[in-house]
Protein backbone atom coordinates (compact mmCIF):
# COMPACT_ATOMS: atom_id res chain seq x y z
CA UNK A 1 36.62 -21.63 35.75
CA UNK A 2 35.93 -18.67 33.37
CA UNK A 3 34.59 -16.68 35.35
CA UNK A 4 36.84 -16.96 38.05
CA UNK A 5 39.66 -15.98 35.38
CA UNK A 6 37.06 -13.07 34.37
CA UNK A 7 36.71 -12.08 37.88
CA UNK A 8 40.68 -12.29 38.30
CA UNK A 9 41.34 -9.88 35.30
CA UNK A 10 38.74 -7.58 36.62
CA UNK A 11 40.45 -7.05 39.94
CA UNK A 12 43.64 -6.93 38.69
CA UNK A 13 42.81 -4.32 36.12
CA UNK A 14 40.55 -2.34 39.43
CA UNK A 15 44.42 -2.47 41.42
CA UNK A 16 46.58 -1.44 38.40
CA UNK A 17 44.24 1.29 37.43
CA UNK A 18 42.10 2.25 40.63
CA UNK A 19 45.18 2.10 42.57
CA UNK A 20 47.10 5.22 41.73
CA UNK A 21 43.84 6.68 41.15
CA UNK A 22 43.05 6.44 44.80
CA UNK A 23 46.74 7.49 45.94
CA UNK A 24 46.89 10.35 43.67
CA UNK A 25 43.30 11.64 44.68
CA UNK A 26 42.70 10.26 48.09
CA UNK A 27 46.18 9.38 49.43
CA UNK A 28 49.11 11.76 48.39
CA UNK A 29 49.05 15.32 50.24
CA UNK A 30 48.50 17.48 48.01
CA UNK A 31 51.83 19.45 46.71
CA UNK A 32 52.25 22.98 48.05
CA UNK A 33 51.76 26.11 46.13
CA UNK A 34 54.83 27.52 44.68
CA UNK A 35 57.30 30.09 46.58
CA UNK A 36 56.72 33.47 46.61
CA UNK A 37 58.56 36.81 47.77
CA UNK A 38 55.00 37.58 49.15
CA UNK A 39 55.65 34.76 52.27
CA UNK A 40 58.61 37.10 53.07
CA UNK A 41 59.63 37.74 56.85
CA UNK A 42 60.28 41.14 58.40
CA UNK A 43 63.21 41.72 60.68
CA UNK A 44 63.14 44.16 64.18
CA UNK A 45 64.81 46.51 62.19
CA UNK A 46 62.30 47.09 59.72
CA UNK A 47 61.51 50.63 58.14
CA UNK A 48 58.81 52.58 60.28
CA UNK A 49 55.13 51.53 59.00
CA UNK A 50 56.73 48.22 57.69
CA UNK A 51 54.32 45.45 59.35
CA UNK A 52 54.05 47.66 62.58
CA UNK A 53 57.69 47.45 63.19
CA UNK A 54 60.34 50.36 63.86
CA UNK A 55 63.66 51.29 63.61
CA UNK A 56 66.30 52.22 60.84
CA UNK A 57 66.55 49.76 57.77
CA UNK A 58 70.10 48.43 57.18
CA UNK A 59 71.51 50.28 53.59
CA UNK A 60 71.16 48.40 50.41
CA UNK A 61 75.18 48.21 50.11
CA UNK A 62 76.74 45.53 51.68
CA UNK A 63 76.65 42.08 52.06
CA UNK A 64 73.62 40.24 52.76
CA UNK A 65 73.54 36.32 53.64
CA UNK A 66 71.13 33.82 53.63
CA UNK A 67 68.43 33.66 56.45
CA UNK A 68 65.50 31.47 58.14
CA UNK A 69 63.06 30.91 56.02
CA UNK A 70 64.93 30.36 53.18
CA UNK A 71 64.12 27.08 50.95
CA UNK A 72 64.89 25.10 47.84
CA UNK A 73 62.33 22.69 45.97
CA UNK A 74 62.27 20.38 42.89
CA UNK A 75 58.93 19.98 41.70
CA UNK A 76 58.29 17.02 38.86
CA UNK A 77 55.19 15.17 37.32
CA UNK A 78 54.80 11.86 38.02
CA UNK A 79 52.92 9.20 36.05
CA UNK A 80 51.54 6.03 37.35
CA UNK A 81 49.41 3.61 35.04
CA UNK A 82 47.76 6.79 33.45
CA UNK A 83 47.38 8.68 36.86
CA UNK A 84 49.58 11.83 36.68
CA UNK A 85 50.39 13.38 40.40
CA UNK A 86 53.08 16.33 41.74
CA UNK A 87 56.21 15.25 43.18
CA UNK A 88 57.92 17.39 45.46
CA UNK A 89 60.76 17.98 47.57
CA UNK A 90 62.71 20.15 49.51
CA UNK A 91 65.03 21.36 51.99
CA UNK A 92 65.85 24.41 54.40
CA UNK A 93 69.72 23.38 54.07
CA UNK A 94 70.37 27.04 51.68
CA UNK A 95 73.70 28.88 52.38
CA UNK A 96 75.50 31.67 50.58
CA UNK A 97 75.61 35.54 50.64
CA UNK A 98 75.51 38.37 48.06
CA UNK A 99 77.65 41.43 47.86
CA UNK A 100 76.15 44.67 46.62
CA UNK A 101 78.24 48.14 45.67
CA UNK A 102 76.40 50.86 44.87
CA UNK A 103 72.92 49.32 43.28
CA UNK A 104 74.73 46.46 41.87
CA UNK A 105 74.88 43.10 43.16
CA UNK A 106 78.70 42.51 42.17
CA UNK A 107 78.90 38.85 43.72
CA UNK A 108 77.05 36.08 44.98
CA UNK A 109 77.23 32.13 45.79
CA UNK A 110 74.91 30.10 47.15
CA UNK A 111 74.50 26.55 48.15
CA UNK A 112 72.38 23.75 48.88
CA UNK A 113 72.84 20.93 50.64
CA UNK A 114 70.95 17.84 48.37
CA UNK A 115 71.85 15.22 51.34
CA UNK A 116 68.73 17.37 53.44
CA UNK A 117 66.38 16.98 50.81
CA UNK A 118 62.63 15.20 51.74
CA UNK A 119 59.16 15.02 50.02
CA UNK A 120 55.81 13.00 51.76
CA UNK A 121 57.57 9.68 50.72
CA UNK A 122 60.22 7.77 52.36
CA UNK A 123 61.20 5.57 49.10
CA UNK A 124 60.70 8.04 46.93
CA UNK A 125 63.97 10.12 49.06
CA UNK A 126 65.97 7.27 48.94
CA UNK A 127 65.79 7.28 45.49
CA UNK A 128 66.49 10.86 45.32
CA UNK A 129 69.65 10.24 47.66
CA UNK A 130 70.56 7.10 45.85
CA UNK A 131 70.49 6.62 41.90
CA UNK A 132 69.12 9.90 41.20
CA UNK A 133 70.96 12.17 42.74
CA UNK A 134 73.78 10.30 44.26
CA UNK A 135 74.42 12.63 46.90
CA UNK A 136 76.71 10.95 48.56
CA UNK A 137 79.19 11.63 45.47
CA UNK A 138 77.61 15.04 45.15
CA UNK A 139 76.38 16.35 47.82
CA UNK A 140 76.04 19.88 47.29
CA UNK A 141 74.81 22.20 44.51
CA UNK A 142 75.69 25.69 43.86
CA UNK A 143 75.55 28.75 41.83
CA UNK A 144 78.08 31.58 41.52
CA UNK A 145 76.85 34.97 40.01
CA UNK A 146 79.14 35.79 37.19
CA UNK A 147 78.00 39.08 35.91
CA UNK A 148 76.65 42.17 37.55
CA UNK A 149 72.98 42.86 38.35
CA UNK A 150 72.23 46.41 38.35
CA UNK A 151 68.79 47.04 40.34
CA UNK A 152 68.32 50.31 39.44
CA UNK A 153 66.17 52.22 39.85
CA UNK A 154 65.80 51.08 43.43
CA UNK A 155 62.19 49.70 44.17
CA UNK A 156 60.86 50.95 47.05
CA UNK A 157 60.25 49.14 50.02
CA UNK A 158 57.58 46.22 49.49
CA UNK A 159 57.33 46.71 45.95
CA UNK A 160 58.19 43.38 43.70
CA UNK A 161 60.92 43.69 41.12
CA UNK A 162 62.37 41.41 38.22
CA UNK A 163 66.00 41.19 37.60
CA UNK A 164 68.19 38.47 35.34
CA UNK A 165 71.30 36.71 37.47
CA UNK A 166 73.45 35.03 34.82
CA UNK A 167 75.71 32.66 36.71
CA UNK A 168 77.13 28.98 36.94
CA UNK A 169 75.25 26.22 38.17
CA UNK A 170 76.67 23.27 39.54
CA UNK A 171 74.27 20.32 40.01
CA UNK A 172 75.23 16.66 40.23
CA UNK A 173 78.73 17.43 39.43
CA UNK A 174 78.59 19.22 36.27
CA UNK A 175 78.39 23.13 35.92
CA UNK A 176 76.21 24.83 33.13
CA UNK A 177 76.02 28.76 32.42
CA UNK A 178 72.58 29.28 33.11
CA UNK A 179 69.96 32.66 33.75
CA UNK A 180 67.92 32.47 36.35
CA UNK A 181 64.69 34.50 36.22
CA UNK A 182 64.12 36.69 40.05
CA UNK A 183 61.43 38.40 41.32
CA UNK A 184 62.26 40.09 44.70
CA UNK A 185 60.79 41.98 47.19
CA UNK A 186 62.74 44.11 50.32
CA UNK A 187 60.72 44.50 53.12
CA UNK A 188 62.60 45.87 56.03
CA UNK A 189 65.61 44.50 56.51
CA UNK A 190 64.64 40.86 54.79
CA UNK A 191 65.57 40.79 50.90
CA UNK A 192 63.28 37.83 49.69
CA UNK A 193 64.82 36.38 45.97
CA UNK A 194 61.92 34.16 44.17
CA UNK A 195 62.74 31.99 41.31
CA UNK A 196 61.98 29.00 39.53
CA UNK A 197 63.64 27.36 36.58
CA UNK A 198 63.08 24.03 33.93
CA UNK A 199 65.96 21.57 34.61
CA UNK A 200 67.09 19.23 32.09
CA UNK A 201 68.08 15.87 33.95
CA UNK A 202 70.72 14.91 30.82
CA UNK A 203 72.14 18.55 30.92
CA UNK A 204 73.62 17.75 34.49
CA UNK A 205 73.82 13.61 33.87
CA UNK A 206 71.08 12.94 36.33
CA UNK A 207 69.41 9.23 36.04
CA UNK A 208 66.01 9.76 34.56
CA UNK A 209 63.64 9.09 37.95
CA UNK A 210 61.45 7.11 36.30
CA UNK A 211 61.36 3.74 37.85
CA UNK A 212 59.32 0.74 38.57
CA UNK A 213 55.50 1.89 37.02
CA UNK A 214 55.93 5.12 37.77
CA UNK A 215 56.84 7.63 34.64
CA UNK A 216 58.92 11.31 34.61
CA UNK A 217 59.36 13.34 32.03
CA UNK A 218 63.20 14.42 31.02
CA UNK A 219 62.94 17.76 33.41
CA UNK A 220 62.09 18.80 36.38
CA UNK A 221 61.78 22.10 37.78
CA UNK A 222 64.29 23.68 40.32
CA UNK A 223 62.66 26.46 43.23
CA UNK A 224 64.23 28.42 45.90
CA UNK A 225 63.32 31.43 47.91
CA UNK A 226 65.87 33.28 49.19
CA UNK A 227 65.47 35.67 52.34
CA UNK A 228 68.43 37.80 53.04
CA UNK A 229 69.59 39.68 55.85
CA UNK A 230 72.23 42.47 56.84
CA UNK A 231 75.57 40.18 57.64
């Protein structure tokens, strides 16, 4: 009989522990690399010698809206029974435009729709949706530039620059003045936007997603790449 409660402990203690091991390692896809202006697109209109494509390159002033290709991600750590894995999720469902006089961008909004959000696991999304999230009380999430970026000097085209977009960010109902780091990149007629920024889940009231055995941290971190086109 002792043994057979030896041999029960063992195997439980193989499933508790070996278990995430083998999902995190052997089961769970592997999270993708983070966004980058560098993935950016070129349009038909691009500047000669851009990517092999002609024609004359829209001007800088003007507004620009939010094109294919365009994506926003949360990224968090997850741990399970001392296994520690990448969740992440994201959606395509990006809206918004910017407005640009001069070299300054002088207004911009932009939304995302958190009911379109998926990562590789079905319960994990529910979650999201459900207690997390609530997105069916919230369903959107949006930021509104509220001071000027100037971008001058000009980059030229396919050179990366970094610029500072102060703005207000509304996530799960509640709006926070935040500054959001960019990086961008115009190539052609495509204006790719690249940032990524640490979310606190009790700054916004957002349910800690730890549940059941598996453990998160109190942040997360928020990604989107922007490409924008001539509207």
């Amino acid at each position: 009989m002792k043994r057979w409660i030896i041999g029960i402990v063992v195997v439980a203690l193989l499933v508790v522990v070996g278990g995430p091991f083998v999902y995190f390692h052997f089961i769970q896809s592997d999270p993708p690399p983070r966004l980058t202006v560098d993935s950016v697109t070129t349009s038909s209109t691009a500047t000669a010698g851009t990517s092999g494509t002609t024609g004359k390159r829209a001007p800088l002033a003007g507004t620009w809206k939010v094109g294919s290709g365009s994506v926003a991600r949360y990224r968090v750590k997850e741990t399970v029974f001392g296994q520690s894995g990448t969740a992440v999720g994201q959606t395509k469902g990006v809206t918004g435009s910017m407005t640009i006089a001069g070299t300054k961008v002088t207004a911009a909004t932009f939304t995302v729709d958190m009911t379109s959000f998926t990562s590789d696991q079905s319960q994990r999304d529910g979650q999201f949706q459900g207690r997390i999230m609530d997105t069916a009380s919230f369903p959107t999430a949006t930021f509104t530039l509220t001071s000027p970026i100037d971008l001058a000097p000009v980059p030229a085209d396919g050179a990366k620059a970094t610029y500072s977009a102060n703005g207000k960010l509304t996530l799960h109902g509640t709006t926070k003045d935040v500054t959001f780091p960019l990086t961008t990149k115009r190539t052609g007629d495509v204006i790719a936007v690249q940032s990524d920024k640490t979310v606190v889940f009790a700054d916004y009231g957002i349910n800690n997603p730890s549940g059941g055995p598996a453990s998160v941290g109190d942040s997360g971190e928020l990604e989107f790449l922007l490409q924008l086109q001539p509207s």
